[in-house]
PDB file of N, CA and C in Angstrom:
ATOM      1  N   UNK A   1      -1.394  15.248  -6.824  1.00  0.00           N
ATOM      2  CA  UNK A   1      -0.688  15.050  -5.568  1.00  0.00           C
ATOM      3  C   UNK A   1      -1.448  15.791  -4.461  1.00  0.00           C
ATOM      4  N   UNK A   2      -1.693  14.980  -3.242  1.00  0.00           N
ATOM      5  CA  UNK A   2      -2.807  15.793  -2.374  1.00  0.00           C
ATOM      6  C   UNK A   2      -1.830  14.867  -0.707  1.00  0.00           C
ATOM      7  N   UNK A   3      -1.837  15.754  -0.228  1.00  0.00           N
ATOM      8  CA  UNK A   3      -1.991  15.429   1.377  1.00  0.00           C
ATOM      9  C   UNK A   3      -2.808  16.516   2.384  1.00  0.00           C
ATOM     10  N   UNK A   4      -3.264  15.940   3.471  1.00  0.00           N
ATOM     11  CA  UNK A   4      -4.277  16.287   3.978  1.00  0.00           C
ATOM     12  C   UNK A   4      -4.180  16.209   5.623  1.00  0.00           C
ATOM     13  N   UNK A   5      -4.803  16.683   5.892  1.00  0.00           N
ATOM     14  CA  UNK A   5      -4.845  16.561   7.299  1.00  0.00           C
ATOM     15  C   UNK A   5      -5.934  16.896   8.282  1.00  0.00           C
ATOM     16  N   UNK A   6      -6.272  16.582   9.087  1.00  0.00           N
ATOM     17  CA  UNK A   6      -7.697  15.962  10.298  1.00  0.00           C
ATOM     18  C   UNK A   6      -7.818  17.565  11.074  1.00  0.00           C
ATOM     19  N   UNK A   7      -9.095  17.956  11.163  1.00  0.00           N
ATOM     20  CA  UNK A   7      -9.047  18.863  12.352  1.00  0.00           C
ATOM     21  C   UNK A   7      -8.421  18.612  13.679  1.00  0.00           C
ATOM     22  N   UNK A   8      -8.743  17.601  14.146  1.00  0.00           N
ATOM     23  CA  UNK A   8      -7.610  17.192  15.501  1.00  0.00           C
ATOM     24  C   UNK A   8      -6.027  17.676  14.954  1.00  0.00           C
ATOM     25  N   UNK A   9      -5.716  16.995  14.307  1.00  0.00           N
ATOM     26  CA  UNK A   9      -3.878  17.335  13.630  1.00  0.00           C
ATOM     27  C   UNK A   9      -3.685  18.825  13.403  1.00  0.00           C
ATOM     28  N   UNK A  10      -4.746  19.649  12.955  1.00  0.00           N
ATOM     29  CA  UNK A  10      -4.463  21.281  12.720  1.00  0.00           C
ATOM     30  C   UNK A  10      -4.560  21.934  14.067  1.00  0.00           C
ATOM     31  N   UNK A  11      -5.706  21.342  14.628  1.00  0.00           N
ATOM     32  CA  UNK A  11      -5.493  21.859  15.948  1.00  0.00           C
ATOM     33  C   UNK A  11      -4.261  22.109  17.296  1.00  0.00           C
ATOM     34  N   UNK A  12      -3.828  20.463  17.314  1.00  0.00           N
ATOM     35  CA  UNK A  12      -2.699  20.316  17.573  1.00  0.00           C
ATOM     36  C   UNK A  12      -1.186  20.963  16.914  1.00  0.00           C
ATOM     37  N   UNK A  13      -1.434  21.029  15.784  1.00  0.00           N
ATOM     38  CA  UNK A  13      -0.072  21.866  15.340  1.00  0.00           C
ATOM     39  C   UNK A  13      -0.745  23.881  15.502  1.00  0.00           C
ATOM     40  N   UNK A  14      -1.546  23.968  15.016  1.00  0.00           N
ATOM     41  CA  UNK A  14      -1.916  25.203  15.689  1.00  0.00           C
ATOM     42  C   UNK A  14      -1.408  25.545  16.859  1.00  0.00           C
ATOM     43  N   UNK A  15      -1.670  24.810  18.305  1.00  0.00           N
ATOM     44  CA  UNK A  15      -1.345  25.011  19.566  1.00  0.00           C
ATOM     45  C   UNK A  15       0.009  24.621  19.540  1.00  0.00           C
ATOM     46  N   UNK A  16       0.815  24.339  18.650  1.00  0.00           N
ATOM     47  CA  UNK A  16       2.359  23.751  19.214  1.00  0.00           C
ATOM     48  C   UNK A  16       3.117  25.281  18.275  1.00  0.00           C
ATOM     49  N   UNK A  17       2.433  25.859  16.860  1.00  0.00           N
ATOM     50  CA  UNK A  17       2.950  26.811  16.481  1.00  0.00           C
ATOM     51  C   UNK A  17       2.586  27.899  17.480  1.00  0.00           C
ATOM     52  N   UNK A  18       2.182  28.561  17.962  1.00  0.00           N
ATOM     53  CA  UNK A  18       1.344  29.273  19.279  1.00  0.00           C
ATOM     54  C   UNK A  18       2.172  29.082  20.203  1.00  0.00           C
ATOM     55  N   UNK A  19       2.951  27.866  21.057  1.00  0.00           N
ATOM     56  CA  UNK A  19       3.247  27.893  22.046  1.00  0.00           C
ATOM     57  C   UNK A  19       5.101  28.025  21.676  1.00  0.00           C
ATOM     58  N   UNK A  20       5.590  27.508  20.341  1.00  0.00           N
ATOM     59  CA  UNK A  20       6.777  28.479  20.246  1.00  0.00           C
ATOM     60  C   UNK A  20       6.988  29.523  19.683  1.00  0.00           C
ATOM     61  N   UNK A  21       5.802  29.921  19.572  1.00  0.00           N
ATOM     62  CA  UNK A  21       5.753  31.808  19.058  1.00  0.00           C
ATOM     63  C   UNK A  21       5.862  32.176  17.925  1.00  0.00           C
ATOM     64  N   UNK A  22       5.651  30.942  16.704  1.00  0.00           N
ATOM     65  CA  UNK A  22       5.110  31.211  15.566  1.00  0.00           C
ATOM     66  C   UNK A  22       5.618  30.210  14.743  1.00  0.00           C
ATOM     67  N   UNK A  23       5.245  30.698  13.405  1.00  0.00           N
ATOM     68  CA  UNK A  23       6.160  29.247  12.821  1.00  0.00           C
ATOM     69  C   UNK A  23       4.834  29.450  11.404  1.00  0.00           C
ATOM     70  N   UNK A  24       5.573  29.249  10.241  1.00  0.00           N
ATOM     71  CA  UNK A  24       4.605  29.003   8.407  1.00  0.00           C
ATOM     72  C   UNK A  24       4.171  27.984   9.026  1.00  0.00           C
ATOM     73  N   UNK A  25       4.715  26.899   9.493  1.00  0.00           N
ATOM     74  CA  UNK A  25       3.756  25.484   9.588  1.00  0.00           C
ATOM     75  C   UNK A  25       4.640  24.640   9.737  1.00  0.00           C
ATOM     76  N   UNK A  26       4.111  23.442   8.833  1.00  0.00           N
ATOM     77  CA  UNK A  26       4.818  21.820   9.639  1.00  0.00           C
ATOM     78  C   UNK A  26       5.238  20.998   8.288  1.00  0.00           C
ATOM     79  N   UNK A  27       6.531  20.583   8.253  1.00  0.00           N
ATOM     80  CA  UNK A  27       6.948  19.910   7.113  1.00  0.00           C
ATOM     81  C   UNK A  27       7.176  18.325   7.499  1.00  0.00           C
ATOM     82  N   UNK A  28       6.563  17.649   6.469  1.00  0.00           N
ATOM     83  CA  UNK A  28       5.904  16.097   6.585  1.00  0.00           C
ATOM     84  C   UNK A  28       7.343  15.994   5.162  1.00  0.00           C
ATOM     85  N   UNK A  29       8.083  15.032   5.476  1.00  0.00           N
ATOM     86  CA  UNK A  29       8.227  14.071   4.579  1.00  0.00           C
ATOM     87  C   UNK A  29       9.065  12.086   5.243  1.00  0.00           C
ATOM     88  N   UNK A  30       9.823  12.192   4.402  1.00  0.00           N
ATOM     89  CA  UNK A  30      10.169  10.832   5.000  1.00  0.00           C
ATOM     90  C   UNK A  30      11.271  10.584   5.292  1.00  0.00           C
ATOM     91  N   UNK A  31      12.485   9.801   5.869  1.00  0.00           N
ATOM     92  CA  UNK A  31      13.261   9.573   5.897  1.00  0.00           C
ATOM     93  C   UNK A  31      14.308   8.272   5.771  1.00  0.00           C
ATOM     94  N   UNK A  32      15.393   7.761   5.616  1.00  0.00           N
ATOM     95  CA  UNK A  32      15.865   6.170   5.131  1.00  0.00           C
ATOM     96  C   UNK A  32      15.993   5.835   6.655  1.00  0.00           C
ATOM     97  N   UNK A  33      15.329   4.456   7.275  1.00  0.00           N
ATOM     98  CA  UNK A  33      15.750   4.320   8.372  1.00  0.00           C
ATOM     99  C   UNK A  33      14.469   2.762   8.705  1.00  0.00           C
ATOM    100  N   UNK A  34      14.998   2.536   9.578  1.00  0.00           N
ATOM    101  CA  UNK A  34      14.235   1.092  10.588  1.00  0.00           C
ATOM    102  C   UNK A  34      14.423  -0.041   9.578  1.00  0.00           C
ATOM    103  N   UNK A  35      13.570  -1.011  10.059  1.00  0.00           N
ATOM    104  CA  UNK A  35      13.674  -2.396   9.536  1.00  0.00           C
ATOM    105  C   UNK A  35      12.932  -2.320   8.450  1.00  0.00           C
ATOM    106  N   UNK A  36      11.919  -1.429   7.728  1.00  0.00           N
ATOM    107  CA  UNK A  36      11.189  -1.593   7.084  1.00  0.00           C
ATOM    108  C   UNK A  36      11.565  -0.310   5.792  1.00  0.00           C
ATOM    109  N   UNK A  37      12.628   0.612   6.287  1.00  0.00           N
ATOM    110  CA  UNK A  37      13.153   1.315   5.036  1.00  0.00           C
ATOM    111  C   UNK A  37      12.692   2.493   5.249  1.00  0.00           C
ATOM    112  N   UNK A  38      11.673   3.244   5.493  1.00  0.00           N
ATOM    113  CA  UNK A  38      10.527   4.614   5.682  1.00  0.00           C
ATOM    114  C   UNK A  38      10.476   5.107   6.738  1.00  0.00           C
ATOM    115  N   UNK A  39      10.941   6.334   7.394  1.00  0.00           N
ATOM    116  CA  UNK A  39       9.995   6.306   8.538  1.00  0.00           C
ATOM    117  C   UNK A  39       9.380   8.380   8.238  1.00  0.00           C
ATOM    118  N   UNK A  40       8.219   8.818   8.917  1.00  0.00           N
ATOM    119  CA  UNK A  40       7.690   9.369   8.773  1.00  0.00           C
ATOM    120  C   UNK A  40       8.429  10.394   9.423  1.00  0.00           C
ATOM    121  N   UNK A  41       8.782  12.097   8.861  1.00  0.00           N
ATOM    122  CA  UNK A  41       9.529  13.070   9.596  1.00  0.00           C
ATOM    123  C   UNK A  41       8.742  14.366   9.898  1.00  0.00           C
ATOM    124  N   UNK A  42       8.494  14.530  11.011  1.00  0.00           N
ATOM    125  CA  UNK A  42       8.184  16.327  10.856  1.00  0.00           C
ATOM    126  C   UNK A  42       8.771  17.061  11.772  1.00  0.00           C
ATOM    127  N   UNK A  43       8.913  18.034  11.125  1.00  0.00           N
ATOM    128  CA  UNK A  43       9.276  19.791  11.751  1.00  0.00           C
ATOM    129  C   UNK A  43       8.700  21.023  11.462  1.00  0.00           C
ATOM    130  N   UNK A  44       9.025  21.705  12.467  1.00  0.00           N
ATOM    131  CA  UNK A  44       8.446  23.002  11.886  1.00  0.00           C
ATOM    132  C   UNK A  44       9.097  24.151  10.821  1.00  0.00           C
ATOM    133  N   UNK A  45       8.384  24.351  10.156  1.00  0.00           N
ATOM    134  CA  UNK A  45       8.986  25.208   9.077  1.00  0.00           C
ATOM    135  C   UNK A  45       8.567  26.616   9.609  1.00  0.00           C
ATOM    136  N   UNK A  46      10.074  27.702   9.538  1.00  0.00           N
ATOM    137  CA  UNK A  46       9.962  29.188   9.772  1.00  0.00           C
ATOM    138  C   UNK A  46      10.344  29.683   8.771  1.00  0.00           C
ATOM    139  N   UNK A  47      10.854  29.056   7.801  1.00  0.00           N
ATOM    140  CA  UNK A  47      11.009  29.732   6.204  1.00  0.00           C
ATOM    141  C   UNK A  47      10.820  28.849   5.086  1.00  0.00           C
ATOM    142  N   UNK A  48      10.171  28.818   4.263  1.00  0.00           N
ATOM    143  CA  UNK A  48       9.713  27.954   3.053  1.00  0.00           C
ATOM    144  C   UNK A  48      11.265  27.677   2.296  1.00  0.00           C
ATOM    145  N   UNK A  49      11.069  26.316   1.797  1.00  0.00           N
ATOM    146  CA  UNK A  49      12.308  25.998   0.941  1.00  0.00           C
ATOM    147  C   UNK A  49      12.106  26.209  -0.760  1.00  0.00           C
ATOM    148  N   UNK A  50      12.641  26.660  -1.455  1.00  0.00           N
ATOM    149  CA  UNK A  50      12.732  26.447  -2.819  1.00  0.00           C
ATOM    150  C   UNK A  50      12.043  24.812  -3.623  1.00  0.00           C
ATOM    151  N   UNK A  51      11.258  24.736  -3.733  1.00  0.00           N
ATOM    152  CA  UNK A  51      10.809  23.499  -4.502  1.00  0.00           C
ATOM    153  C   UNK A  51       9.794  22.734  -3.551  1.00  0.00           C
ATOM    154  N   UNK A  52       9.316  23.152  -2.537  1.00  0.00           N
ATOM    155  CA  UNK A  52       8.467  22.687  -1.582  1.00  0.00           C
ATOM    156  C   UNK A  52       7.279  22.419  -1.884  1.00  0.00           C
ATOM    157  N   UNK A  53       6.534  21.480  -2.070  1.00  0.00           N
ATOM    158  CA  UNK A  53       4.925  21.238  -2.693  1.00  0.00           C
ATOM    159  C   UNK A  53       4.153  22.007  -1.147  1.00  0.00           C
ATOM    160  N   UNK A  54       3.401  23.098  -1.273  1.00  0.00           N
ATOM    161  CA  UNK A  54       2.622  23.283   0.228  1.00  0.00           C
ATOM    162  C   UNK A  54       1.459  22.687  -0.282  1.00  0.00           C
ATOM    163  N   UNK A  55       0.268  22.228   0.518  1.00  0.00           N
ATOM    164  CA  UNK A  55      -1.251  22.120   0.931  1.00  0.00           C
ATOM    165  C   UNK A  55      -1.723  22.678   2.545  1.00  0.00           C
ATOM    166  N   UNK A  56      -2.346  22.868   2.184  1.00  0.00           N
ATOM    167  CA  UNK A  56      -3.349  23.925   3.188  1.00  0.00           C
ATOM    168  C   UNK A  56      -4.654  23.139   3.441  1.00  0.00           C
ATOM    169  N   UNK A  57      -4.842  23.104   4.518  1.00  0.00           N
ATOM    170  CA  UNK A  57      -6.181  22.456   5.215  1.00  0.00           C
ATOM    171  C   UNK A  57      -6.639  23.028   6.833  1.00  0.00           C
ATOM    172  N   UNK A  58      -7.743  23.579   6.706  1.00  0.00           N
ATOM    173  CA  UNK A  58      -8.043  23.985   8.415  1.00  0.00           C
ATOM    174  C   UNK A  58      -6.828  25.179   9.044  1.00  0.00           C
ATOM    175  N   UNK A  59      -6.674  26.052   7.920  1.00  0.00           N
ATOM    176  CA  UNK A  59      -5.817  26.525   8.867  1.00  0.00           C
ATOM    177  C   UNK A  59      -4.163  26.732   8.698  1.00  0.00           C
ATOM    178  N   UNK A  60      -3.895  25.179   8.094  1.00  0.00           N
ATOM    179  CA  UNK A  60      -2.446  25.026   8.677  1.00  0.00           C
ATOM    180  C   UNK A  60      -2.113  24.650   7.084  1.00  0.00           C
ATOM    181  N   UNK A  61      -0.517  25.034   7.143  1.00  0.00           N
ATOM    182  CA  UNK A  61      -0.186  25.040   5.823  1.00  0.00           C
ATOM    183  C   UNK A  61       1.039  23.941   6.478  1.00  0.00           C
ATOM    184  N   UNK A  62       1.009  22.935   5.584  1.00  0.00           N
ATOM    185  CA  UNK A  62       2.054  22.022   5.213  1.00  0.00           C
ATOM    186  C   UNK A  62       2.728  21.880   3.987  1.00  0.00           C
ATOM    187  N   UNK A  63       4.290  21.584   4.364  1.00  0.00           N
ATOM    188  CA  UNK A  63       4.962  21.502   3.153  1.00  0.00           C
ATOM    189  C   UNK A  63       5.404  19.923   3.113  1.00  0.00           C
ATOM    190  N   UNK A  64       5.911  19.699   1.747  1.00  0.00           N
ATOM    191  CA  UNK A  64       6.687  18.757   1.498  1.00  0.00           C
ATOM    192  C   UNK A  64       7.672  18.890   0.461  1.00  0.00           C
ATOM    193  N   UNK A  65       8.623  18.564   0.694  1.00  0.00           N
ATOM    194  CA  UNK A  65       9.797  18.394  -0.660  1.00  0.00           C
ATOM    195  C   UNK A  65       9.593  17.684  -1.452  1.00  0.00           C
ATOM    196  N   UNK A  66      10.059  17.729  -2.580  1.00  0.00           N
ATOM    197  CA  UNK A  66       9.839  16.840  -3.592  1.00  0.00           C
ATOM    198  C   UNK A  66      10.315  15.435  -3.736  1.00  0.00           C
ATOM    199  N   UNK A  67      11.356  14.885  -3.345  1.00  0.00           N
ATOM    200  CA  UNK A  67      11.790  13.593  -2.800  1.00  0.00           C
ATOM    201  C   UNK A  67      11.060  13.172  -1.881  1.00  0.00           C
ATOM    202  N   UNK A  68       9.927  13.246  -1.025  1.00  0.00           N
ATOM    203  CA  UNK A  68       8.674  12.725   0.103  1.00  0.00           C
ATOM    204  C   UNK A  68       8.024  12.690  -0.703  1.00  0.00           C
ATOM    205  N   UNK A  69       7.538  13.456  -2.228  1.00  0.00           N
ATOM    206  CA  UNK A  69       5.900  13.539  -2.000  1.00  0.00           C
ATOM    207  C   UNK A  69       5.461  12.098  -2.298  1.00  0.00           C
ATOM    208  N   UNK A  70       6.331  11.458  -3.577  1.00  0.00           N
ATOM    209  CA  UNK A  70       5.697  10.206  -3.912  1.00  0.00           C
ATOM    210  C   UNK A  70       5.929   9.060  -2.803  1.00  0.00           C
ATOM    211  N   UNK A  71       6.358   9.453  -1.861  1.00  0.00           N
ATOM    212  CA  UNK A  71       5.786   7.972  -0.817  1.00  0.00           C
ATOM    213  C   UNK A  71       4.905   8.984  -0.140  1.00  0.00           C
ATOM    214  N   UNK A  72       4.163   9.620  -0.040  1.00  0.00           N
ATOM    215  CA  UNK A  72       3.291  10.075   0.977  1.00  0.00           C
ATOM    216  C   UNK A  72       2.278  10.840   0.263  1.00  0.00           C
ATOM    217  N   UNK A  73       2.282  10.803  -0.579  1.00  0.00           N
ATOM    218  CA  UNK A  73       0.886  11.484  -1.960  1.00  0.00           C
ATOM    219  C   UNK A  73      -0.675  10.740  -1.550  1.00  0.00           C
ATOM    220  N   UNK A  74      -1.817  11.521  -1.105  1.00  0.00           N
ATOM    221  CA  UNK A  74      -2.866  11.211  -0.574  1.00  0.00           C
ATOM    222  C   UNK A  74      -2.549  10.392   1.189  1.00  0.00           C
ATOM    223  N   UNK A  75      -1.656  11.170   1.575  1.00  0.00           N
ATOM    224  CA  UNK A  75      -1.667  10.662   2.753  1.00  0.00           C
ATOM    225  C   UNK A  75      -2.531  11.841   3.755  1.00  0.00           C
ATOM    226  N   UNK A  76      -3.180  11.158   4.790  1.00  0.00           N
ATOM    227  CA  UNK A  76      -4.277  12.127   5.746  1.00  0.00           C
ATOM    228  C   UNK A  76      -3.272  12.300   7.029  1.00  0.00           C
ATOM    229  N   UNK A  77      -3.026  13.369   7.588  1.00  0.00           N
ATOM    230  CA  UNK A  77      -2.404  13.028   8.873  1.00  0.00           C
ATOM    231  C   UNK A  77      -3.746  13.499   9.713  1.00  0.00           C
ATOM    232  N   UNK A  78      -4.064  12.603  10.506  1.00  0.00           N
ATOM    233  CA  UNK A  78      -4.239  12.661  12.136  1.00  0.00           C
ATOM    234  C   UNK A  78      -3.929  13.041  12.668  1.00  0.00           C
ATOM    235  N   UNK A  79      -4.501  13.472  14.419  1.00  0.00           N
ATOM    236  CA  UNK A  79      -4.050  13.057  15.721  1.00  0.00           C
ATOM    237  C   UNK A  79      -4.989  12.822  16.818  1.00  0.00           C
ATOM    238  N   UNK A  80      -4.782  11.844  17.594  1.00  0.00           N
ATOM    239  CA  UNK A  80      -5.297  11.195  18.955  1.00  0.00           C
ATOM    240  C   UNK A  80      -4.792  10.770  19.878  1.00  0.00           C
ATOM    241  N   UNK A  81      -5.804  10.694  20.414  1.00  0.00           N
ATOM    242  CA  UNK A  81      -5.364   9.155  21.744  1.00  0.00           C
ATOM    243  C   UNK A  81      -6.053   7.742  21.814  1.00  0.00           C
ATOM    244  N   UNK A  82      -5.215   7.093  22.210  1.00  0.00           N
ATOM    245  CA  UNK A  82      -5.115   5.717  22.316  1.00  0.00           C
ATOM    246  C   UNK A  82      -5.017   4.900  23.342  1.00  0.00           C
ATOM    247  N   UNK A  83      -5.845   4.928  24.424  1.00  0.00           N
ATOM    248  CA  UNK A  83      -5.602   4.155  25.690  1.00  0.00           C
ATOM    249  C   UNK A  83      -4.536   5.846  26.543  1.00  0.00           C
ATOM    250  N   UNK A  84      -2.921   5.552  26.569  1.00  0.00           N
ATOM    251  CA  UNK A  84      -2.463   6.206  27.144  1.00  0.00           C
ATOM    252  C   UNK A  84      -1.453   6.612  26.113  1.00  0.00           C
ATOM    253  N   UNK A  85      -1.418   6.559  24.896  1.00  0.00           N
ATOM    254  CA  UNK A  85      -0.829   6.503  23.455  1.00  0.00           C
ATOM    255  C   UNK A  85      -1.194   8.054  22.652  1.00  0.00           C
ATOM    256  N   UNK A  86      -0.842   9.012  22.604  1.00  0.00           N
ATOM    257  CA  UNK A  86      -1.023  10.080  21.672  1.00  0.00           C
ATOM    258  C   UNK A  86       0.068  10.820  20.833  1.00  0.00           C
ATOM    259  N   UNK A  87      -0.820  10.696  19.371  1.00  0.00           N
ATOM    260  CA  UNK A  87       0.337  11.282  18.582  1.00  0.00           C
ATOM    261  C   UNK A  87      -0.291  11.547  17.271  1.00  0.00           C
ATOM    262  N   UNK A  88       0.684  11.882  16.352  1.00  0.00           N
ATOM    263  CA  UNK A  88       0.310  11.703  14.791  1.00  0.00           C
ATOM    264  C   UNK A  88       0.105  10.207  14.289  1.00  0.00           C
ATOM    265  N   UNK A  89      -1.194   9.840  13.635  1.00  0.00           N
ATOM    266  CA  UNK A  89      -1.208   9.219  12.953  1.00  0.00           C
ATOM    267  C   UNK A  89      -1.422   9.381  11.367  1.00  0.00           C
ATOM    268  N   UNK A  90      -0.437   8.323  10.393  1.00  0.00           N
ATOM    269  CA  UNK A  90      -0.594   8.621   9.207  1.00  0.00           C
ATOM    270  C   UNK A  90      -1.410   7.539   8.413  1.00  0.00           C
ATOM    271  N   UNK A  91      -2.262   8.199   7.602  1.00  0.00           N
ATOM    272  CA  UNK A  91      -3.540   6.799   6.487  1.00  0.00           C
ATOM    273  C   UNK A  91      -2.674   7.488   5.237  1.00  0.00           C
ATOM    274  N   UNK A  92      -1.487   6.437   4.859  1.00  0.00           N
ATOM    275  CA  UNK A  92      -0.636   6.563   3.680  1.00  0.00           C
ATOM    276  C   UNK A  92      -1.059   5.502   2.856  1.00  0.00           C
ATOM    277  N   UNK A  93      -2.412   5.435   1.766  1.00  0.00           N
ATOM    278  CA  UNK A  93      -2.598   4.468   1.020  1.00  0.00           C
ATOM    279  C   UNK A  93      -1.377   3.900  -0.107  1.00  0.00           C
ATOM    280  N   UNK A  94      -0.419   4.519  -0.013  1.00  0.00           N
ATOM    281  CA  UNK A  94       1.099   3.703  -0.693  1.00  0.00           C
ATOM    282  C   UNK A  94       1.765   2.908   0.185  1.00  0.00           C
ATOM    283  N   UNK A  95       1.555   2.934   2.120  1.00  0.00           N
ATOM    284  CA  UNK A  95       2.346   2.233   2.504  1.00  0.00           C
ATOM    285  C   UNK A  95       1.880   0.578   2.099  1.00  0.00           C
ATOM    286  N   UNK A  96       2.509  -0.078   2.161  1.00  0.00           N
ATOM    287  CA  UNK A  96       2.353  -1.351   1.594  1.00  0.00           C
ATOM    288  C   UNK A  96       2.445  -2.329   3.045  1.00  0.00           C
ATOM    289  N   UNK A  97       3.490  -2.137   3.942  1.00  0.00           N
ATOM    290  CA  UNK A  97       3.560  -2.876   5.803  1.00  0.00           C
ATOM    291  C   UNK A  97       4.570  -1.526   5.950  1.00  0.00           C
ATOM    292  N   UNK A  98       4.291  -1.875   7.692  1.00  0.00           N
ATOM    293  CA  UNK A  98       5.386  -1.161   8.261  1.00  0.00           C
ATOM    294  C   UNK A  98       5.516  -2.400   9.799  1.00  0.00           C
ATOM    295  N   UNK A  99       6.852  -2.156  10.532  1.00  0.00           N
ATOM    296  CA  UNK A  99       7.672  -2.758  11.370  1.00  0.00           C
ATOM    297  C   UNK A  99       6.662  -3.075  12.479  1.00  0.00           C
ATOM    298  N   UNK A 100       6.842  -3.854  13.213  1.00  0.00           N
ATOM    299  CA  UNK A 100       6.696  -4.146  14.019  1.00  0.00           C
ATOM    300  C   UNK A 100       6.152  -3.128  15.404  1.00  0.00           C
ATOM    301  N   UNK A 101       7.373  -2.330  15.785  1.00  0.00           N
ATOM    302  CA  UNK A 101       7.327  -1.337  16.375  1.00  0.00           C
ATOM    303  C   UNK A 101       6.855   0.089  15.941  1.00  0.00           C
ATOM    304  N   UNK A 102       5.960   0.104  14.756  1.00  0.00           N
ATOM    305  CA  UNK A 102       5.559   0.980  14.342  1.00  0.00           C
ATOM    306  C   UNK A 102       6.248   2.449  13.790  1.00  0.00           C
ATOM    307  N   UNK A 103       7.531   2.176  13.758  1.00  0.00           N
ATOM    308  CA  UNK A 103       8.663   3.176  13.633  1.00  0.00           C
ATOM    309  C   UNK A 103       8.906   3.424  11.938  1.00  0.00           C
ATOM    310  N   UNK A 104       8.508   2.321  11.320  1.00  0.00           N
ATOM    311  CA  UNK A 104       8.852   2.628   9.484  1.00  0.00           C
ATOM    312  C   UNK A 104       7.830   1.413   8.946  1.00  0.00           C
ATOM    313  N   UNK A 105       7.956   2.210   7.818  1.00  0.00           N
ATOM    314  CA  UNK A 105       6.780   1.708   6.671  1.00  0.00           C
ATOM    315  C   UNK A 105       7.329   1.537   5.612  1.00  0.00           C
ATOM    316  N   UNK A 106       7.311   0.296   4.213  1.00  0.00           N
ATOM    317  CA  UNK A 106       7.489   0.546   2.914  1.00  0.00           C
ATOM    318  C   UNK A 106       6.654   0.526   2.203  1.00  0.00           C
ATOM    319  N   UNK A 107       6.842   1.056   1.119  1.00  0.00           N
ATOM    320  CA  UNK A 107       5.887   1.568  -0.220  1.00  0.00           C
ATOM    321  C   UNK A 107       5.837   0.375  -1.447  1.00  0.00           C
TER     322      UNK A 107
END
């Protein structure tokens, strides 16, 4: 089980843990929701949960619970811009499509 994440994406959560004055890091998992069933969740974590898978990359430590990992196992998070478009992007080789509006994905 591996997830990963982009120097742009550590950077960016670096500067967002920094600018609310600290924070372990950033918790990635998923949630039930949109037309397509998946949609992608994060927050910041200030105390680790009991049963949490972490990975560490560049810096930044991410968690996930154990109910996320298998839809999001070898997923890379990103971040960029896009014309006038910036955000997290996720390369989840389990998603199978996601919606229209880019809001959820299924596995």
């Amino acid at each position: 089980m591996s997830i990963s994440l982009t120097q742009p994406a550590a950077e960016h959560i670096q500067r967002h843990l920094q600018k609310r004055g600290g924070g372990l890091g950033l918790r990635l998992g998923v949630r039930l929701t949109g037309c397509s069933g998946l949609a992608y969740k994060l927050d910041f974590v200030d105390e680790a949960v009991a049963g949490d898978q972490l990975f560490e990359e560049h810096g930044v430590k991410l968690f996930v619970d154990p109910k996320s990992l298998p839809f999001i196992d070898g997923t890379r998070l990103d971040y960029g811009r896009d014309g006038l478009n910036e955000g997290f992007k996720f390369i989840n080789p389990n998603e199978k499509a996601s919606c229209g509006c880019g809001e959820s994905f299924t596995v």
